[in-house]
C-alpha atoms as a PDB file:
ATOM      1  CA  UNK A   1      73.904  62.738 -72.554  1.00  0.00           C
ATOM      2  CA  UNK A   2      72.392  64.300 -75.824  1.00  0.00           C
ATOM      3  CA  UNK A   3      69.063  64.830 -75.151  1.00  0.00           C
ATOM      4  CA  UNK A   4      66.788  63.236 -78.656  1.00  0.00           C
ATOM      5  CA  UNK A   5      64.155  64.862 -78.593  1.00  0.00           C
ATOM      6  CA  UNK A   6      62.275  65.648 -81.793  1.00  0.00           C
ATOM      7  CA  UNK A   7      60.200  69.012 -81.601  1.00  0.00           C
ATOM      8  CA  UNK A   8      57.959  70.710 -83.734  1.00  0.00           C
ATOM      9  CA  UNK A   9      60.200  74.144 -84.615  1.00  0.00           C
ATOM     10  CA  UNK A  10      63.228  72.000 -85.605  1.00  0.00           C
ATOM     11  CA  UNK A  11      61.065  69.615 -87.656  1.00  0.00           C
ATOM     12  CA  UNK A  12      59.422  72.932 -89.711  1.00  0.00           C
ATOM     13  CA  UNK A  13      62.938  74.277 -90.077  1.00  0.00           C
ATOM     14  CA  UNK A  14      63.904  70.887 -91.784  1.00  0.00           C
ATOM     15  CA  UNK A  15      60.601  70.208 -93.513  1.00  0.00           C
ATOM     16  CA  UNK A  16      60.954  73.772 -95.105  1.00  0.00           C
ATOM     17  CA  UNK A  17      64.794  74.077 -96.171  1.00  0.00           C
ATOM     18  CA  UNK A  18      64.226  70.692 -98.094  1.00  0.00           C
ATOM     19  CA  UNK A  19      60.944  72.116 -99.746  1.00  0.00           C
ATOM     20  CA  UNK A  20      62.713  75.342-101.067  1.00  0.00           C
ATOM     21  CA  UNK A  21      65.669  73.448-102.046  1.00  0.00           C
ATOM     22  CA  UNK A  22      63.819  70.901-103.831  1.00  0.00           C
ATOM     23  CA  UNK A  23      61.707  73.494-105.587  1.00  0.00           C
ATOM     24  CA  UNK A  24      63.842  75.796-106.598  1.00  0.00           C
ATOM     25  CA  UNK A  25      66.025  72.417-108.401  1.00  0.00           C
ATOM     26  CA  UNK A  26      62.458  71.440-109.994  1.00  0.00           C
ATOM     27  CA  UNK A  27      61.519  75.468-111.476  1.00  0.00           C
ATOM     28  CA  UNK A  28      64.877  76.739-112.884  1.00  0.00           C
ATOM     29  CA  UNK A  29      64.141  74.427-115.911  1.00  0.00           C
ATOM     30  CA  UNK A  30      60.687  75.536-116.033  1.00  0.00           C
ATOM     31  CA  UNK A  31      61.967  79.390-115.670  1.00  0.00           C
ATOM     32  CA  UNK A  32      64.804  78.772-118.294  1.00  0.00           C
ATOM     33  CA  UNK A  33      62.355  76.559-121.007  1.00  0.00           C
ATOM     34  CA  UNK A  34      59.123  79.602-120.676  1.00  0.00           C
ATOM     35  CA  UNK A  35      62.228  82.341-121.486  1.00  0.00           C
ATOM     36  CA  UNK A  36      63.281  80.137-124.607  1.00  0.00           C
ATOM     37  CA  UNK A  37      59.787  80.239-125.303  1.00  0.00           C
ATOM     38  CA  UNK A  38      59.158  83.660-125.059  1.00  0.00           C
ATOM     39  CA  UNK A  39      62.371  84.514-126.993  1.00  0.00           C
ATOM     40  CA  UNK A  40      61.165  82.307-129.994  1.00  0.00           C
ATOM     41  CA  UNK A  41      57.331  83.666-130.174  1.00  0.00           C
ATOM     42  CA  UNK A  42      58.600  87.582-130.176  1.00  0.00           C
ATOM     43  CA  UNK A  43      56.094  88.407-127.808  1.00  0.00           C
ATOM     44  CA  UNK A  44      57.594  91.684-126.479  1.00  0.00           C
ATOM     45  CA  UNK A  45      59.063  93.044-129.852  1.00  0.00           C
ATOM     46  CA  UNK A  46      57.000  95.734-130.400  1.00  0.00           C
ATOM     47  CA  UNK A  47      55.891  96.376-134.572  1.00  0.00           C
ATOM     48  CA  UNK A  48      54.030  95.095-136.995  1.00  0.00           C
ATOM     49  CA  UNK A  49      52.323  91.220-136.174  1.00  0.00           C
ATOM     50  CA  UNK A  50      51.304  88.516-138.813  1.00  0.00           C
ATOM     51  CA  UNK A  51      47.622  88.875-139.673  1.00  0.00           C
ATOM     52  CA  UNK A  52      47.053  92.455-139.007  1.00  0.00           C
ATOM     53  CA  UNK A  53      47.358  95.846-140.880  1.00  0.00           C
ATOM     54  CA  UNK A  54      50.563  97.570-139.385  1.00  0.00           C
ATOM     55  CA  UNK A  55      49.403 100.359-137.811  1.00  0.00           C
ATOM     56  CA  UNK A  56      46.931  97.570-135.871  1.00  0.00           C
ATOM     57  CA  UNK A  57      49.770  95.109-136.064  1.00  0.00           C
ATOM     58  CA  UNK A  58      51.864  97.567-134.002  1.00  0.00           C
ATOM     59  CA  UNK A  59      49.142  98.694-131.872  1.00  0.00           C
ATOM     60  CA  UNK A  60      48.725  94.980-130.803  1.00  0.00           C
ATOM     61  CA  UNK A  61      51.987  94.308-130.053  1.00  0.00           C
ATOM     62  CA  UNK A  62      52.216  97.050-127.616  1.00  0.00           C
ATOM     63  CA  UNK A  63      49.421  96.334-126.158  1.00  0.00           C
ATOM     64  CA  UNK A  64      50.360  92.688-125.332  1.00  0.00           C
END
Protein backbone atom coordinates (compact mmCIF):
# COMPACT_ATOMS: atom_id res chain seq x y z
CA UNK A 1 0.00 0.00 0.00
CA UNK A 2 1.47 3.46 -1.13
CA UNK A 3 1.58 5.40 1.70
CA UNK A 4 -0.17 9.37 0.61
CA UNK A 5 1.13 11.30 2.64
CA UNK A 6 1.78 14.93 1.73
CA UNK A 7 4.87 16.49 3.64
CA UNK A 8 6.36 19.69 3.84
CA UNK A 9 10.05 18.93 2.01
CA UNK A 10 8.31 17.32 -1.01
CA UNK A 11 5.75 20.14 -1.22
CA UNK A 12 8.90 22.96 -1.22
CA UNK A 13 10.66 20.80 -3.77
CA UNK A 14 7.46 21.08 -6.01
CA UNK A 15 6.45 24.60 -5.03
CA UNK A 16 10.07 25.69 -6.05
CA UNK A 17 10.85 23.72 -9.44
CA UNK A 18 7.48 25.25 -10.76
CA UNK A 19 8.56 28.83 -9.53
CA UNK A 20 12.00 28.70 -11.37
CA UNK A 21 10.50 27.15 -14.31
CA UNK A 22 7.80 29.56 -14.56
CA UNK A 23 10.18 32.45 -14.10
CA UNK A 24 12.74 31.79 -16.06
CA UNK A 25 9.70 31.27 -19.20
CA UNK A 26 8.35 34.86 -17.98
CA UNK A 27 12.28 36.83 -17.98
CA UNK A 28 13.98 35.50 -21.18
CA UNK A 29 11.68 37.99 -23.07
CA UNK A 30 12.38 40.61 -20.65
CA UNK A 31 16.35 39.69 -20.88
CA UNK A 32 16.14 39.46 -24.79
CA UNK A 33 13.74 42.96 -25.26
CA UNK A 34 16.37 45.23 -22.48
CA UNK A 35 19.47 43.75 -24.92
CA UNK A 36 17.50 45.04 -28.11
CA UNK A 37 17.21 48.02 -26.18
CA UNK A 38 20.52 48.52 -25.22
CA UNK A 39 21.80 47.64 -28.74
CA UNK A 40 19.56 50.45 -30.28
CA UNK A 41 20.46 53.40 -27.62
CA UNK A 42 24.50 52.75 -28.10
CA UNK A 43 24.95 52.93 -24.58
CA UNK A 44 28.35 51.15 -24.34
CA UNK A 45 29.96 52.54 -27.63
CA UNK A 46 32.41 54.57 -26.32
CA UNK A 47 33.03 58.31 -28.47
CA UNK A 48 31.61 61.25 -29.05
CA UNK A 49 27.54 61.64 -27.67
CA UNK A 50 24.81 64.04 -29.13
CA UNK A 51 24.76 67.29 -27.17
CA UNK A 52 28.23 67.46 -25.93
CA UNK A 53 31.68 68.77 -27.14
CA UNK A 54 33.73 65.55 -28.10
CA UNK A 55 36.32 65.46 -25.89
CA UNK A 56 33.20 65.69 -23.08
CA UNK A 57 31.10 63.64 -25.43
CA UNK A 58 33.72 60.86 -25.15
CA UNK A 59 34.46 61.39 -21.63
CA UNK A 60 30.70 60.70 -20.96
CA UNK A 61 30.39 57.81 -22.75
CA UNK A 62 33.07 56.12 -20.88
CA UNK A 63 31.99 57.05 -17.98
CA UNK A 64 28.46 55.57 -18.41
Amino acid sequence: MKNNTFDRRDFLKKTSILALGTGSLLTLPLSVMAITQTMQMGINIVGPKEGFSPQVGTLVSMMN
